[in-house]
C-alpha atoms as a PDB file:
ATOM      1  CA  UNK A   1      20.005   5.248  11.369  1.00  0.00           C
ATOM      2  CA  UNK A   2      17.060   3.770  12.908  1.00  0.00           C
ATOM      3  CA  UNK A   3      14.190   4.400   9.887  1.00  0.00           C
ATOM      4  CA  UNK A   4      10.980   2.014  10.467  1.00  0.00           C
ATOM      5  CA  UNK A   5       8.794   1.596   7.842  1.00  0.00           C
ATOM      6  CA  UNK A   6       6.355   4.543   8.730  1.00  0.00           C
ATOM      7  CA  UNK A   7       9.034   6.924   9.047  1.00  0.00           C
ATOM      8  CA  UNK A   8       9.864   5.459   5.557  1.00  0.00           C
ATOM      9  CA  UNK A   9       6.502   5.968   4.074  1.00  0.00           C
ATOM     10  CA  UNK A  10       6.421   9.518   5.848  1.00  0.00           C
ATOM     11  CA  UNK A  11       9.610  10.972   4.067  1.00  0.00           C
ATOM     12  CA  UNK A  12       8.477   8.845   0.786  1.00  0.00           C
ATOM     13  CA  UNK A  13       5.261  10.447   0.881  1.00  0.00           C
ATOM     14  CA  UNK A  14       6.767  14.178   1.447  1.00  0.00           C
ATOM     15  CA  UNK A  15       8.568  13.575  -1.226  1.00  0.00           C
ATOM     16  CA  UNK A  16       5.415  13.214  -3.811  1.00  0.00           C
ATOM     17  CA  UNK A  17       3.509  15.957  -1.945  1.00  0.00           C
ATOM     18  CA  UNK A  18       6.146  18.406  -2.368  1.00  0.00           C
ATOM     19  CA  UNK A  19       8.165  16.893  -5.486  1.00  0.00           C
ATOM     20  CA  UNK A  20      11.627  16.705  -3.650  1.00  0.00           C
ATOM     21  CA  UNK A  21      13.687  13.741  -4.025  1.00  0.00           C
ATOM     22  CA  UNK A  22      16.072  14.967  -1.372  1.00  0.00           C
ATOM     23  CA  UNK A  23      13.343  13.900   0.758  1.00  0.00           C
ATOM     24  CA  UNK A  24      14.523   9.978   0.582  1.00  0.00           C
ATOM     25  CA  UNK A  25      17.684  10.213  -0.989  1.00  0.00           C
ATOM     26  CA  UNK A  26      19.677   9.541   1.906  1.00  0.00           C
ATOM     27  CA  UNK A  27      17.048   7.095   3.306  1.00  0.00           C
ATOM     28  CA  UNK A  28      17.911   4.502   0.204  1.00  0.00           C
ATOM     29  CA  UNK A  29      19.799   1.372  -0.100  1.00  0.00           C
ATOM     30  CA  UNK A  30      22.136   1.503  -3.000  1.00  0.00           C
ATOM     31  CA  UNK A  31      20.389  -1.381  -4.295  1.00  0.00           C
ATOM     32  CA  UNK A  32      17.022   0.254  -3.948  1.00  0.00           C
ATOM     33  CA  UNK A  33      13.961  -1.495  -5.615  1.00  0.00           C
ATOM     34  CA  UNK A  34      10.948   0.554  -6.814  1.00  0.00           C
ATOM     35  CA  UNK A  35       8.487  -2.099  -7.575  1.00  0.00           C
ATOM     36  CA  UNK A  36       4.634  -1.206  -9.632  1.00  0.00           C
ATOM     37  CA  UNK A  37       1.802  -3.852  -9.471  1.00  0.00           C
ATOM     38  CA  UNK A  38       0.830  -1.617 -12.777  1.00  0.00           C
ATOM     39  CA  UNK A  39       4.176  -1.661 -14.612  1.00  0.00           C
ATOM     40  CA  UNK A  40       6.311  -5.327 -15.572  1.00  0.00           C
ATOM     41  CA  UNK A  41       9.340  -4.413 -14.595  1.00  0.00           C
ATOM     42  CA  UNK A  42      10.807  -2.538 -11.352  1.00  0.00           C
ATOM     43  CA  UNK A  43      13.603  -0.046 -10.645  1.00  0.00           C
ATOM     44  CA  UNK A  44      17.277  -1.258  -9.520  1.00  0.00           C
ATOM     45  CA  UNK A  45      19.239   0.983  -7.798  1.00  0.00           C
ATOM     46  CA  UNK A  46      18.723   3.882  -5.990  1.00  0.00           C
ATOM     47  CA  UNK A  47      20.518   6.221  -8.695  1.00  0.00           C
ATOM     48  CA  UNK A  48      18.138   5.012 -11.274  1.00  0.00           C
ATOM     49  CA  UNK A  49      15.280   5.685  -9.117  1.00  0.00           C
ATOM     50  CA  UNK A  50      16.144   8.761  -8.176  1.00  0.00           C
ATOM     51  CA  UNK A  51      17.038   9.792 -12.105  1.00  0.00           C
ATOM     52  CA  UNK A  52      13.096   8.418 -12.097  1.00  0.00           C
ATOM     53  CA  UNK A  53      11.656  10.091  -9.530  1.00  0.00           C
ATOM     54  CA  UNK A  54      13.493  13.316 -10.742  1.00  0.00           C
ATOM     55  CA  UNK A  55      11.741  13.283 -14.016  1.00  0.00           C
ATOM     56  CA  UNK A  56       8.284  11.953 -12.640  1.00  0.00           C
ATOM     57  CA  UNK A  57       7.924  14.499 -10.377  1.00  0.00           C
ATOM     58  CA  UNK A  58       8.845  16.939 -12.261  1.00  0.00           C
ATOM     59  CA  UNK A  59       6.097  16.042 -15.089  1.00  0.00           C
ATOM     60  CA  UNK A  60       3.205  15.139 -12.247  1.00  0.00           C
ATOM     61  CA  UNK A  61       4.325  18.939 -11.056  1.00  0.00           C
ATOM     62  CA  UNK A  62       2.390  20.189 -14.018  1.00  0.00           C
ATOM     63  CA  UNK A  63      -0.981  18.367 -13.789  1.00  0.00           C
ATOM     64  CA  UNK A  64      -3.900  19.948 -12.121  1.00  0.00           C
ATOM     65  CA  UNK A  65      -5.052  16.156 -10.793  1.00  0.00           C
ATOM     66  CA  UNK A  66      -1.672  15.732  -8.529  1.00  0.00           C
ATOM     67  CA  UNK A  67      -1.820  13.075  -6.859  1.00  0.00           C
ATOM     68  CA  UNK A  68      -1.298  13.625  -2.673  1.00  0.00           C
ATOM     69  CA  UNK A  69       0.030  10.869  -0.634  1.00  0.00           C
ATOM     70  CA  UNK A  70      -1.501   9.945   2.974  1.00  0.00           C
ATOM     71  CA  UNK A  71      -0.345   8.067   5.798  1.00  0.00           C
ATOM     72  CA  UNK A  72      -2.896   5.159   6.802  1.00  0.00           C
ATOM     73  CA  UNK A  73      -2.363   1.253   8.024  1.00  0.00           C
ATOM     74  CA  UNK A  74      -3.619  -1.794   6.453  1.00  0.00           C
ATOM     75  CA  UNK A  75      -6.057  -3.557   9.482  1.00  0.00           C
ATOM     76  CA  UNK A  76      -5.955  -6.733   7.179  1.00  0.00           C
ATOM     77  CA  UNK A  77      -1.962  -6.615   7.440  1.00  0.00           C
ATOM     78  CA  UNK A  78      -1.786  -6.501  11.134  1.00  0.00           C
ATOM     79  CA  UNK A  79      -2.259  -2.572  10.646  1.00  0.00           C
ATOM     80  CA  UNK A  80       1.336  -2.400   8.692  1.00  0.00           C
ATOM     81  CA  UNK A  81       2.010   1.060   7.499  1.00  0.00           C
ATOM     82  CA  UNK A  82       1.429   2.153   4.691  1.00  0.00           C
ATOM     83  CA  UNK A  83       0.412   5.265   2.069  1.00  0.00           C
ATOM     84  CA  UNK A  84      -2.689   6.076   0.205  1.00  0.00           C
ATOM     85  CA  UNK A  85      -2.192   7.605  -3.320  1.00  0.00           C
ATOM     86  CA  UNK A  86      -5.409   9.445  -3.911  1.00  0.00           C
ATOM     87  CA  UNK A  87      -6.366  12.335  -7.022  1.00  0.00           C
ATOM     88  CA  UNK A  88      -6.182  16.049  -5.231  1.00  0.00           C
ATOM     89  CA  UNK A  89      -9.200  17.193  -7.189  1.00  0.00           C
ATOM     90  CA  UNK A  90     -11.549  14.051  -6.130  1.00  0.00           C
ATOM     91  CA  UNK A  91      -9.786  12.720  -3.042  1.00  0.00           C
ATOM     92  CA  UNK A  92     -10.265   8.790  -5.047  1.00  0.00           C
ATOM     93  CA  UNK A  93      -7.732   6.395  -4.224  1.00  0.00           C
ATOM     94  CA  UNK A  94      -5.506   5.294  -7.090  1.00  0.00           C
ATOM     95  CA  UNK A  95      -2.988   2.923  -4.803  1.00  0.00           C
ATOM     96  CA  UNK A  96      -1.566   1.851  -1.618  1.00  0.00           C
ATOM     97  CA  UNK A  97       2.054   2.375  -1.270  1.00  0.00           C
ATOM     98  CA  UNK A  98       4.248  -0.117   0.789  1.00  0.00           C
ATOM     99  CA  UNK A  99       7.749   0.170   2.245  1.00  0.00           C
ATOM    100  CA  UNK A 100      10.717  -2.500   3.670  1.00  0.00           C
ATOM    101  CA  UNK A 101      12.998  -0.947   5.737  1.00  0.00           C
ATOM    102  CA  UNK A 102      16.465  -3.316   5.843  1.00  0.00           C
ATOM    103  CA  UNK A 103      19.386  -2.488   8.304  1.00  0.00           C
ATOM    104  CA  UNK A 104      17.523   0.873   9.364  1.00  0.00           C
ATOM    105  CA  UNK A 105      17.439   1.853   5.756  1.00  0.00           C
ATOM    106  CA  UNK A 106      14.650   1.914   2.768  1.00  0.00           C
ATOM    107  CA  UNK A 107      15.627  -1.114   0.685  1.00  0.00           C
ATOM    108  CA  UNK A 108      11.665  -1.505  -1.229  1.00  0.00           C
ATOM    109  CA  UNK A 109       8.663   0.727  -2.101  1.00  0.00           C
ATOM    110  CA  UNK A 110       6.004  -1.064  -3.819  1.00  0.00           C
ATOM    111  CA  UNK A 111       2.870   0.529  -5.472  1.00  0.00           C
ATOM    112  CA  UNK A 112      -0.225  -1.921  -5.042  1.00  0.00           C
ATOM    113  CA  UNK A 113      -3.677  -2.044  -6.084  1.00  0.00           C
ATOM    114  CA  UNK A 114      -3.661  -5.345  -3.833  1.00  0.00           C
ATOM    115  CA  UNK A 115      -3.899  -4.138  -1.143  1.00  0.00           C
ATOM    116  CA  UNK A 116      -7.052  -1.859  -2.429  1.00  0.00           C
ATOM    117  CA  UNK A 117      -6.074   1.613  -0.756  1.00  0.00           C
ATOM    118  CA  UNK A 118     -10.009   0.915  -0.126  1.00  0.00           C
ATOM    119  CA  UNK A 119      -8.835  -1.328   2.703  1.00  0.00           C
ATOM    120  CA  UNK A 120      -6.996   1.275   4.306  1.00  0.00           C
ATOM    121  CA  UNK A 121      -7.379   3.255   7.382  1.00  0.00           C
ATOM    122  CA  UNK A 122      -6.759   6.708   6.576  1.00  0.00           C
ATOM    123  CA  UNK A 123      -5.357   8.766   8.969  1.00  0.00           C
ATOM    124  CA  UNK A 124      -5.650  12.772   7.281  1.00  0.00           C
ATOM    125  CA  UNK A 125      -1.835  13.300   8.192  1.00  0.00           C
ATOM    126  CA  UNK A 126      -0.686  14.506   4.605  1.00  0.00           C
ATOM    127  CA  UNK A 127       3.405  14.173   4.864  1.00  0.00           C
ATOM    128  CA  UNK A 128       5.282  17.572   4.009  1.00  0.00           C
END
């Protein structure tokens, strides 16, 4: 498998825009690390991120203010790849998402507010 990091960020952000974790499943690292700038500790493992994801989708499912995930790059990172978390009712950023791809497999996602999704380039390509 020969993943780079937007191909990454494109299945990740499928995944939240249609609230399937089959979308990355077989994309993960068995030692898988979901890393928040929001939240003090991050996810081991891709079974315990998955058992995560299963239950956080399934609850952001529900709410009218869904958030939608959308490719951009990060001009002050070389134009890296990346993903901009914005509300589906206002279209107002709440993060930037980041991926490491490791032996042609997703070993990292990280949700940032550095970065500012502010600094992003959007592109309008909405993953699903």
């Amino acid at each position: 498998m020969n993943l780079s990091e937007r191909d990454a960020l494109a299945a990740y952000g499928r995944m939240l825009n249609t609230n399937d974790v089959e979308c990355v499943a077989d994309l993960l690292v068995d030692d898988f690390r979901y890393c928040s700038q929001a939240v003090l500790t991050e996810l081991v493992g891709k079974d315990e991120f998955l058992g995560y994801m299963q239950a956080k989708l399934s609850t952001i499912g529900k709410r009218a203010d869904r958030p939608v995930a959308e490719l951009a790059t990060l001009p002050t990172m070389m134009d890296r790849p990346c993903l901009v978390l914005s509300h589906n009712d206002t279209g107002e950023p709440i993060c930037t998402v980041l991926a490491t791809v490791k032996g042609g497999r997703l070993s990292r996602v990280d949700l940032c507010l550095v970065p500012s999704p502010d600094m992003a380039t959007r592109t309008g390509e909405v993953p699903k």
